[in-house]
PDB file of N, CA and C in Angstrom:
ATOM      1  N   UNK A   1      12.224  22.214 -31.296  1.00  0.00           N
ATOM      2  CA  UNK A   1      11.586  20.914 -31.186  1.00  0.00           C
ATOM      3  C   UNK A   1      12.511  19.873 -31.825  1.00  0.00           C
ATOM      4  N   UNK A   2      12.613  19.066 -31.090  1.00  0.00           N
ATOM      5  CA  UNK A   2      13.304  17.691 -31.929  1.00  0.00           C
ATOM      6  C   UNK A   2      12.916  16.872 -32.876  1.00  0.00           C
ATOM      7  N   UNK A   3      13.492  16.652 -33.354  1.00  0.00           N
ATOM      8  CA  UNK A   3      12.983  15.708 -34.870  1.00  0.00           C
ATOM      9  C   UNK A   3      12.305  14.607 -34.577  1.00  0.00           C
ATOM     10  N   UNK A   4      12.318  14.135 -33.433  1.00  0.00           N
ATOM     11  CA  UNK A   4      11.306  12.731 -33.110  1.00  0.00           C
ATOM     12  C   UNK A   4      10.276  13.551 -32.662  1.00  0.00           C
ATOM     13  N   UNK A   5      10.091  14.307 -32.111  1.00  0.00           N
ATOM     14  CA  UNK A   5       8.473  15.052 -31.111  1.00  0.00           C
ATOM     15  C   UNK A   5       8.295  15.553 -32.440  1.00  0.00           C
ATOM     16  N   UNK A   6       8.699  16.144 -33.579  1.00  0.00           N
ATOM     17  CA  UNK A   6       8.192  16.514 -34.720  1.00  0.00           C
ATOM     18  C   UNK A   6       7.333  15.444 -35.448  1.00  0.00           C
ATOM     19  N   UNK A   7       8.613  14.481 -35.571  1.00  0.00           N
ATOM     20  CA  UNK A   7       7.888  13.062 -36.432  1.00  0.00           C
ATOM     21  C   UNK A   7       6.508  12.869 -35.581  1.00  0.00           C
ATOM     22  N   UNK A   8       6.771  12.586 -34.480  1.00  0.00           N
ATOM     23  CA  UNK A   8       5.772  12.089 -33.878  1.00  0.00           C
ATOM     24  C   UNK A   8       4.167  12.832 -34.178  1.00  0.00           C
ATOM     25  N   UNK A   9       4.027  13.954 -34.106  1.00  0.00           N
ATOM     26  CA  UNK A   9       3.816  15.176 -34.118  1.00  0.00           C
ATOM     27  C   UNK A   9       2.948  15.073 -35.744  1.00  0.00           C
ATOM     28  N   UNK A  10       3.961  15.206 -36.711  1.00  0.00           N
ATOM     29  CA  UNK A  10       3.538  15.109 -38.152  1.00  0.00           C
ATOM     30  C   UNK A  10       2.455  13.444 -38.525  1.00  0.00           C
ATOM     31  N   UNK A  11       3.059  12.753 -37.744  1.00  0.00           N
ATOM     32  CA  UNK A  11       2.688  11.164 -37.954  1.00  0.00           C
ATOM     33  C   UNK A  11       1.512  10.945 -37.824  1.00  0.00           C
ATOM     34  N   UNK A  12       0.981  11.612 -36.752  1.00  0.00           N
ATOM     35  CA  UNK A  12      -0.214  11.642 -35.733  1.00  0.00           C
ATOM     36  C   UNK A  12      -1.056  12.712 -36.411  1.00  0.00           C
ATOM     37  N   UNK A  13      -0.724  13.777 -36.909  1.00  0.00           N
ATOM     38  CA  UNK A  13      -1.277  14.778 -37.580  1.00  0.00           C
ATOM     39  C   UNK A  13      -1.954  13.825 -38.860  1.00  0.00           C
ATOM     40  N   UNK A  14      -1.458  13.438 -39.879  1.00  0.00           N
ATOM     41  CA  UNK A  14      -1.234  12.894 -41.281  1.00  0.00           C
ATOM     42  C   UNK A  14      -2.557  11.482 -40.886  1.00  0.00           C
ATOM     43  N   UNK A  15      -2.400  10.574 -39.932  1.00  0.00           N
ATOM     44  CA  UNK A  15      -3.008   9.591 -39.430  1.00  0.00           C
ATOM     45  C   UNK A  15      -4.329   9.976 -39.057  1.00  0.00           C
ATOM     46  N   UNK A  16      -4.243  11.527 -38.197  1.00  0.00           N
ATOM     47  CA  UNK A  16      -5.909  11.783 -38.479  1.00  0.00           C
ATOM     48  C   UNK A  16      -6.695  12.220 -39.745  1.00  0.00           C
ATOM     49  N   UNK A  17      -6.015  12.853 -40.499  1.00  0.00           N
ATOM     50  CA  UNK A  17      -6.218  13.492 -41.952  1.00  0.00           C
ATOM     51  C   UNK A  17      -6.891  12.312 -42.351  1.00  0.00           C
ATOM     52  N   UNK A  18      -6.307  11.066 -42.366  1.00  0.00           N
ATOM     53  CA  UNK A  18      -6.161   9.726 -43.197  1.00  0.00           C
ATOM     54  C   UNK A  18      -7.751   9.223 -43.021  1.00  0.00           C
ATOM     55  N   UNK A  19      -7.969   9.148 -41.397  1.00  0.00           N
ATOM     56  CA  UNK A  19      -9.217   8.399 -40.693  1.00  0.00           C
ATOM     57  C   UNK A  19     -10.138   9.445 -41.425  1.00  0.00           C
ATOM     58  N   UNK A  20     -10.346  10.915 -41.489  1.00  0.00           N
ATOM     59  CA  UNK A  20     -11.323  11.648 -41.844  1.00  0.00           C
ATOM     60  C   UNK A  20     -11.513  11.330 -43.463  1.00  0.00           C
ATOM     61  N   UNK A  21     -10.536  11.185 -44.303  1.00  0.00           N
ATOM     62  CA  UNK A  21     -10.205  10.983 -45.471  1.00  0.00           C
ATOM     63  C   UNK A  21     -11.231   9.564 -45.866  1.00  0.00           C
ATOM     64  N   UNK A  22     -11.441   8.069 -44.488  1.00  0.00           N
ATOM     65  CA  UNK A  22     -12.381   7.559 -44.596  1.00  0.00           C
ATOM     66  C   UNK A  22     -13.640   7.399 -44.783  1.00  0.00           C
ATOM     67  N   UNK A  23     -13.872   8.316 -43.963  1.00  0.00           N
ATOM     68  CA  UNK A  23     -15.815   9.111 -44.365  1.00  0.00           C
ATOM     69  C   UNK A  23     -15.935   9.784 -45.072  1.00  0.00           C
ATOM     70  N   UNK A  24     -15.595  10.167 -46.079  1.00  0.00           N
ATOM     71  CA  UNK A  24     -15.917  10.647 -47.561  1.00  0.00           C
ATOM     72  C   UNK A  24     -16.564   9.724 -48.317  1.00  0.00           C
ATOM     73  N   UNK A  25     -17.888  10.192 -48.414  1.00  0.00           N
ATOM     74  CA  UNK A  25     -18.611   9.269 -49.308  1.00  0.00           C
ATOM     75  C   UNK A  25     -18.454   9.323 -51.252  1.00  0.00           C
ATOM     76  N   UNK A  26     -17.979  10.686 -51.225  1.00  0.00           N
ATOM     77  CA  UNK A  26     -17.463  10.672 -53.099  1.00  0.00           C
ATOM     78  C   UNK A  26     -16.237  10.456 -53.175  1.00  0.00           C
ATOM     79  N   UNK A  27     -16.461   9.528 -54.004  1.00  0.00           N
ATOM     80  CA  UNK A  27     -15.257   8.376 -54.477  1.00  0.00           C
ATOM     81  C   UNK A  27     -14.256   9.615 -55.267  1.00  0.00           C
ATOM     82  N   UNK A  28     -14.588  10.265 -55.667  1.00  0.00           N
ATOM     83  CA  UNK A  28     -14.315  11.690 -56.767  1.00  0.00           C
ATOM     84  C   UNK A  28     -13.381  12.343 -55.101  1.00  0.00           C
ATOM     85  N   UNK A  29     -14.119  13.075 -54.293  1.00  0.00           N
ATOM     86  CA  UNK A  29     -13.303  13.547 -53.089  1.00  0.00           C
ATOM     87  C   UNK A  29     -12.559  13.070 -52.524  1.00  0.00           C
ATOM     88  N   UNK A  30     -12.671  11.635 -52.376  1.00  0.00           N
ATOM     89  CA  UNK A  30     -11.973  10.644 -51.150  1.00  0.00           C
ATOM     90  C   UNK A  30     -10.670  10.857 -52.291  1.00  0.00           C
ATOM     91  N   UNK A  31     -10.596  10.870 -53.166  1.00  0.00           N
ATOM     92  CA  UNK A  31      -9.142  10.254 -54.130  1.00  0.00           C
ATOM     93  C   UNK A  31      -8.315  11.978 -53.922  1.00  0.00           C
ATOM     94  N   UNK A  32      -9.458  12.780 -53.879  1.00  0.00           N
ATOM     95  CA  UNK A  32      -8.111  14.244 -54.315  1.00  0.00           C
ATOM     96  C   UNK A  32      -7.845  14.013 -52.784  1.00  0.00           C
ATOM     97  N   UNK A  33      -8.418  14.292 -51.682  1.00  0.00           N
ATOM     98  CA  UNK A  33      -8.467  14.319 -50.052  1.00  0.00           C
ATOM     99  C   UNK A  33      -6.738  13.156 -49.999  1.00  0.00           C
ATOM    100  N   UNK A  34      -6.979  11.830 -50.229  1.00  0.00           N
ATOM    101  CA  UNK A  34      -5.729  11.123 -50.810  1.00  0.00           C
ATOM    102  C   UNK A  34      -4.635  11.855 -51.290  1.00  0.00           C
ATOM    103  N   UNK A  35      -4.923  11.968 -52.079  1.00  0.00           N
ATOM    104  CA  UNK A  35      -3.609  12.498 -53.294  1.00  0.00           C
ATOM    105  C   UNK A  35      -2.898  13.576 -52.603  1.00  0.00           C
ATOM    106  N   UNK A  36      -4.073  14.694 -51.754  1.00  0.00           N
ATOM    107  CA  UNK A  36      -2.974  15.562 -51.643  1.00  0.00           C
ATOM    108  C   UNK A  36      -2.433  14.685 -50.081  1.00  0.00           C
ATOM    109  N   UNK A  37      -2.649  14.316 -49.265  1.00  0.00           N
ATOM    110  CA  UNK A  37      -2.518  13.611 -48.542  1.00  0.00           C
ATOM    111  C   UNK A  37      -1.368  12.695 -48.017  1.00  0.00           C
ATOM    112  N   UNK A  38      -0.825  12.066 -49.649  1.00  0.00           N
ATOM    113  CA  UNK A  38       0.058  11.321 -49.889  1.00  0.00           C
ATOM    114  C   UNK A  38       1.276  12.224 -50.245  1.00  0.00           C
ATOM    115  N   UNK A  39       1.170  13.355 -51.056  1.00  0.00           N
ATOM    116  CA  UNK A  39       1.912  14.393 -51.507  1.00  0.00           C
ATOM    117  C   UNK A  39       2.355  15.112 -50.083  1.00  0.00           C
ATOM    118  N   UNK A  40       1.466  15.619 -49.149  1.00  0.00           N
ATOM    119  CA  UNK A  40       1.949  16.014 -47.715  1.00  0.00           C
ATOM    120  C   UNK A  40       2.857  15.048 -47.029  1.00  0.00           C
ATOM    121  N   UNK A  41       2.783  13.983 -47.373  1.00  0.00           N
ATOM    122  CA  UNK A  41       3.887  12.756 -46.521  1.00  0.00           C
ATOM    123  C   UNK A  41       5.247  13.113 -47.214  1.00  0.00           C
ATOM    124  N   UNK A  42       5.240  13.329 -48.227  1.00  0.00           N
ATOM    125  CA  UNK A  42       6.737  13.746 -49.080  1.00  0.00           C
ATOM    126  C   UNK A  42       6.835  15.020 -48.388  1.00  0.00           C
ATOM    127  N   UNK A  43       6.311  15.618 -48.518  1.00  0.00           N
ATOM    128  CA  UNK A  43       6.787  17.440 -48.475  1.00  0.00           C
ATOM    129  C   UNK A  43       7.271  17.111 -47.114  1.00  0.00           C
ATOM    130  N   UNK A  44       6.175  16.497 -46.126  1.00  0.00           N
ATOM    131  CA  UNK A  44       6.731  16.767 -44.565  1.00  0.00           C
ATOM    132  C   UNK A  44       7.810  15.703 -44.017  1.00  0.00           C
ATOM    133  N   UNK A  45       8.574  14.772 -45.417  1.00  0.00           N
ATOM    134  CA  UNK A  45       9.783  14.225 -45.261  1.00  0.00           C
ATOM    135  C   UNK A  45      11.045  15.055 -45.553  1.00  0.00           C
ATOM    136  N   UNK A  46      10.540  15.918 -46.535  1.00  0.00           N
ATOM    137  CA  UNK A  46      11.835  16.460 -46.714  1.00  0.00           C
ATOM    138  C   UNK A  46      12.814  17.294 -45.819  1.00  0.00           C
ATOM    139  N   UNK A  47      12.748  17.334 -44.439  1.00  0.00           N
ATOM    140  CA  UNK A  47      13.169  17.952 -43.129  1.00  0.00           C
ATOM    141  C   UNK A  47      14.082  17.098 -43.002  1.00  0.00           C
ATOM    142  N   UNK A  48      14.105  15.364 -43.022  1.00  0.00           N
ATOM    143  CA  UNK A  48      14.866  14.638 -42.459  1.00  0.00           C
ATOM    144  C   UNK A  48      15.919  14.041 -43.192  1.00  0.00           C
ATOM    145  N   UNK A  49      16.980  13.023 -42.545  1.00  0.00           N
ATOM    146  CA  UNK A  49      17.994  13.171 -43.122  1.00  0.00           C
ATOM    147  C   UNK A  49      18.011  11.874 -44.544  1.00  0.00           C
ATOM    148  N   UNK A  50      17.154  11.126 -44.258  1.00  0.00           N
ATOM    149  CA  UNK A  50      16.881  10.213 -44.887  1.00  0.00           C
ATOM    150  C   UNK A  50      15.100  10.679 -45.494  1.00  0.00           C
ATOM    151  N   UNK A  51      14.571  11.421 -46.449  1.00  0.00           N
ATOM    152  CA  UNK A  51      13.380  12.080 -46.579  1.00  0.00           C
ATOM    153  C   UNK A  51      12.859  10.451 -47.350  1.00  0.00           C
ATOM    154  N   UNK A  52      13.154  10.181 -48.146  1.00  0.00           N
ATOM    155  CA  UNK A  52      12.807   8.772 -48.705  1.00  0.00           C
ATOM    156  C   UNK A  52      12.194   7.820 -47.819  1.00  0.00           C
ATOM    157  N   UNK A  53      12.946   7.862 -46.772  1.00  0.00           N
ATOM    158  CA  UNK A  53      13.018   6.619 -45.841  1.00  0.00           C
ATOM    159  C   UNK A  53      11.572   7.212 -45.019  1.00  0.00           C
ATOM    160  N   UNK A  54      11.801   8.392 -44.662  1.00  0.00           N
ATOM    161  CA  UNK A  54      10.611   8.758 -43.539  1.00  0.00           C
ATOM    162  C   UNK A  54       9.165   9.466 -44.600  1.00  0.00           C
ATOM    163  N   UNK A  55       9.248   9.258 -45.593  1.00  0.00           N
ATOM    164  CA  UNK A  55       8.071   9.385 -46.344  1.00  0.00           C
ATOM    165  C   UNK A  55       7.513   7.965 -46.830  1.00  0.00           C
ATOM    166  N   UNK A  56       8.470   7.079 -46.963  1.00  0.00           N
ATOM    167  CA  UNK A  56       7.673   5.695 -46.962  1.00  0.00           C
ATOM    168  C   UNK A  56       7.110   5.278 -45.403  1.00  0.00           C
ATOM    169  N   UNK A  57       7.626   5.443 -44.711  1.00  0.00           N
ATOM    170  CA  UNK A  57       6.922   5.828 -43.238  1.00  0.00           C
ATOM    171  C   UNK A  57       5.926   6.315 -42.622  1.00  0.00           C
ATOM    172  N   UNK A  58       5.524   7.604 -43.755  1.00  0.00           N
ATOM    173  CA  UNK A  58       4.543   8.830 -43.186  1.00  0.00           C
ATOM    174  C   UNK A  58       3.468   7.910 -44.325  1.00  0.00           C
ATOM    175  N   UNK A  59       3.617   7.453 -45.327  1.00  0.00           N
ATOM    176  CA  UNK A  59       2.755   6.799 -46.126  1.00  0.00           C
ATOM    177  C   UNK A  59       2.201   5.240 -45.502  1.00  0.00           C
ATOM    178  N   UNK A  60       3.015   4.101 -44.750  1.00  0.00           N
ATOM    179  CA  UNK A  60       2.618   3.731 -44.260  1.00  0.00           C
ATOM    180  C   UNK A  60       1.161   3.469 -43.051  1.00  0.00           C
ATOM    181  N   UNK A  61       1.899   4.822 -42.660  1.00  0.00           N
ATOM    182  CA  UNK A  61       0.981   5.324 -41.363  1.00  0.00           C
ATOM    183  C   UNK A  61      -0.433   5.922 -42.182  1.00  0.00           C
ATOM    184  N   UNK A  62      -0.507   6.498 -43.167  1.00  0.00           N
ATOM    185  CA  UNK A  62      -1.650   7.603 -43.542  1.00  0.00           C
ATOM    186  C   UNK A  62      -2.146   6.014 -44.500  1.00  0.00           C
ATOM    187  N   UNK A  63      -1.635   4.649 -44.962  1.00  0.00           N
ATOM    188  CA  UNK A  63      -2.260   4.039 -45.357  1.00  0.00           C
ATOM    189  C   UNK A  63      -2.985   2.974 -44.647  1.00  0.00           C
ATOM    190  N   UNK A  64      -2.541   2.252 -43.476  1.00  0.00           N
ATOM    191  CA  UNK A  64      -2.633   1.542 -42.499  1.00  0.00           C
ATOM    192  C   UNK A  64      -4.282   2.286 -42.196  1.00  0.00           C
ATOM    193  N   UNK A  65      -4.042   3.621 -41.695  1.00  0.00           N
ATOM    194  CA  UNK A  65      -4.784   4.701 -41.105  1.00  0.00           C
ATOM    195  C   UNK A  65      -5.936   3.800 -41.874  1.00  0.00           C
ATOM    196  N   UNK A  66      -5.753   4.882 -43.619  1.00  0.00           N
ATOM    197  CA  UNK A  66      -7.231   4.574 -43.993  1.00  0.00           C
ATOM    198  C   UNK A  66      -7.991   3.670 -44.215  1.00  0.00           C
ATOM    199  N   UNK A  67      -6.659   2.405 -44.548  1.00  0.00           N
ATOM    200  CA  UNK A  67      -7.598   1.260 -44.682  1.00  0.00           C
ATOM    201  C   UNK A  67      -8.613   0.877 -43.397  1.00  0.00           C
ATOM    202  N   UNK A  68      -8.183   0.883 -42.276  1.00  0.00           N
ATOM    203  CA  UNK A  68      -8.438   0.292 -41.211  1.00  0.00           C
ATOM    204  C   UNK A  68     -10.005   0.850 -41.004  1.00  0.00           C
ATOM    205  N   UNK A  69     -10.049   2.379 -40.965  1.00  0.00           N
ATOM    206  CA  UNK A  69     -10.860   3.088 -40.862  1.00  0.00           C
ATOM    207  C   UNK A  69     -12.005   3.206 -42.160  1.00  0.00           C
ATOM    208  N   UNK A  70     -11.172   2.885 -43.442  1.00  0.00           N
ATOM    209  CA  UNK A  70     -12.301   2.540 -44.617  1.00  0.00           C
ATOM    210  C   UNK A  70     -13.124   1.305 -44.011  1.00  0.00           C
ATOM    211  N   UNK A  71     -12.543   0.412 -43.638  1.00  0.00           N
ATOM    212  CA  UNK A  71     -13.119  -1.327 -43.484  1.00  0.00           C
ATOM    213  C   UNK A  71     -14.154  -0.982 -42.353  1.00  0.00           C
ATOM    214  N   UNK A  72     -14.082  -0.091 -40.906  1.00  0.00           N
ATOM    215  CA  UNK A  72     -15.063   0.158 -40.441  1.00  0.00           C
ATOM    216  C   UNK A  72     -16.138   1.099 -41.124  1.00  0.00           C
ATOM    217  N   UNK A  73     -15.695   2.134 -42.205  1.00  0.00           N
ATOM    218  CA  UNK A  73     -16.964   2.502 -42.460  1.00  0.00           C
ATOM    219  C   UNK A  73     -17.651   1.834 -43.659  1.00  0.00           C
ATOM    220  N   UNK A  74     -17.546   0.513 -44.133  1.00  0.00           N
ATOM    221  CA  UNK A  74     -17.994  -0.158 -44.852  1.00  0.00           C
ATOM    222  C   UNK A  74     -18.734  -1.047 -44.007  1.00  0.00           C
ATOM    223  N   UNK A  75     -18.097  -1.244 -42.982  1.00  0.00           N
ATOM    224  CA  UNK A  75     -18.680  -2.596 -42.035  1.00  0.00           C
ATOM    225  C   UNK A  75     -19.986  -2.042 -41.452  1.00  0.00           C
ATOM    226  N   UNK A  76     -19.844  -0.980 -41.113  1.00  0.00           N
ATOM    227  CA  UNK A  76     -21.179  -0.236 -40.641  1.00  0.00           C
ATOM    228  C   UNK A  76     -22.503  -0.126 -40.836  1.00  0.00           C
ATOM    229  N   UNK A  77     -22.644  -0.295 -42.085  1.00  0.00           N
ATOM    230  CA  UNK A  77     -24.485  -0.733 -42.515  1.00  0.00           C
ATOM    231  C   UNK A  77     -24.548  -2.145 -42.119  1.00  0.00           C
ATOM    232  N   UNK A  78     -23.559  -3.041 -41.898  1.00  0.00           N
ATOM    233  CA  UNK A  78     -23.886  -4.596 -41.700  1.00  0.00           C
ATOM    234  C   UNK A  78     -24.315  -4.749 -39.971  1.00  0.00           C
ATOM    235  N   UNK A  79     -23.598  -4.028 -39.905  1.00  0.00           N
ATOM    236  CA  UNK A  79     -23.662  -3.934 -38.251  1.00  0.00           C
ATOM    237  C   UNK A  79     -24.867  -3.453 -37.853  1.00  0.00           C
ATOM    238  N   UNK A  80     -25.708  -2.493 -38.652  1.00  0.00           N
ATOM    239  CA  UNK A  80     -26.820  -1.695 -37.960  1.00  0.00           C
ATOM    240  C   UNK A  80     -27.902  -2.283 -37.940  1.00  0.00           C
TER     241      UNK A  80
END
């Protein structure tokens, strides 16, 4: 497999982790679910040639993710 269908692959993996990581209602779970989360973006950089570069990347993506997906499940009792 090539290192982009990988990235791609890992990116997309990490990004759903992130959205599920949103519906956690204990503040206590949501943070370890995180942590290790954020720690998997390092580990699954260290393949590439620049691991720094593509773990601020994989963190991007898994943060973008949750915020987006936290803000809808907050928005959700307003809505109902």
């Amino acid at each position: 497999m090539s290192l982009m269908k990988r990235y791609a692959e890992e990116s997309e993996a990490l990004a759903d982790r992130a959205a599920v990581a949103a519906w956690i209602e204990d503040t206590e779970e949501r943070f370890e679910v995180l942590r290790q989360l954020y720690e998997d973006c390092h580990t699954a950089a260290d393949i590439y040639a620049h691991p720094a570069a593509v773990a601020e990347l994989f963190v991007n993506t898994v943060s973008r993710t949750f915020f987006d997906a936290r803000g809808l499940v907050v928005s959700l009792p307003a809505l109902v």
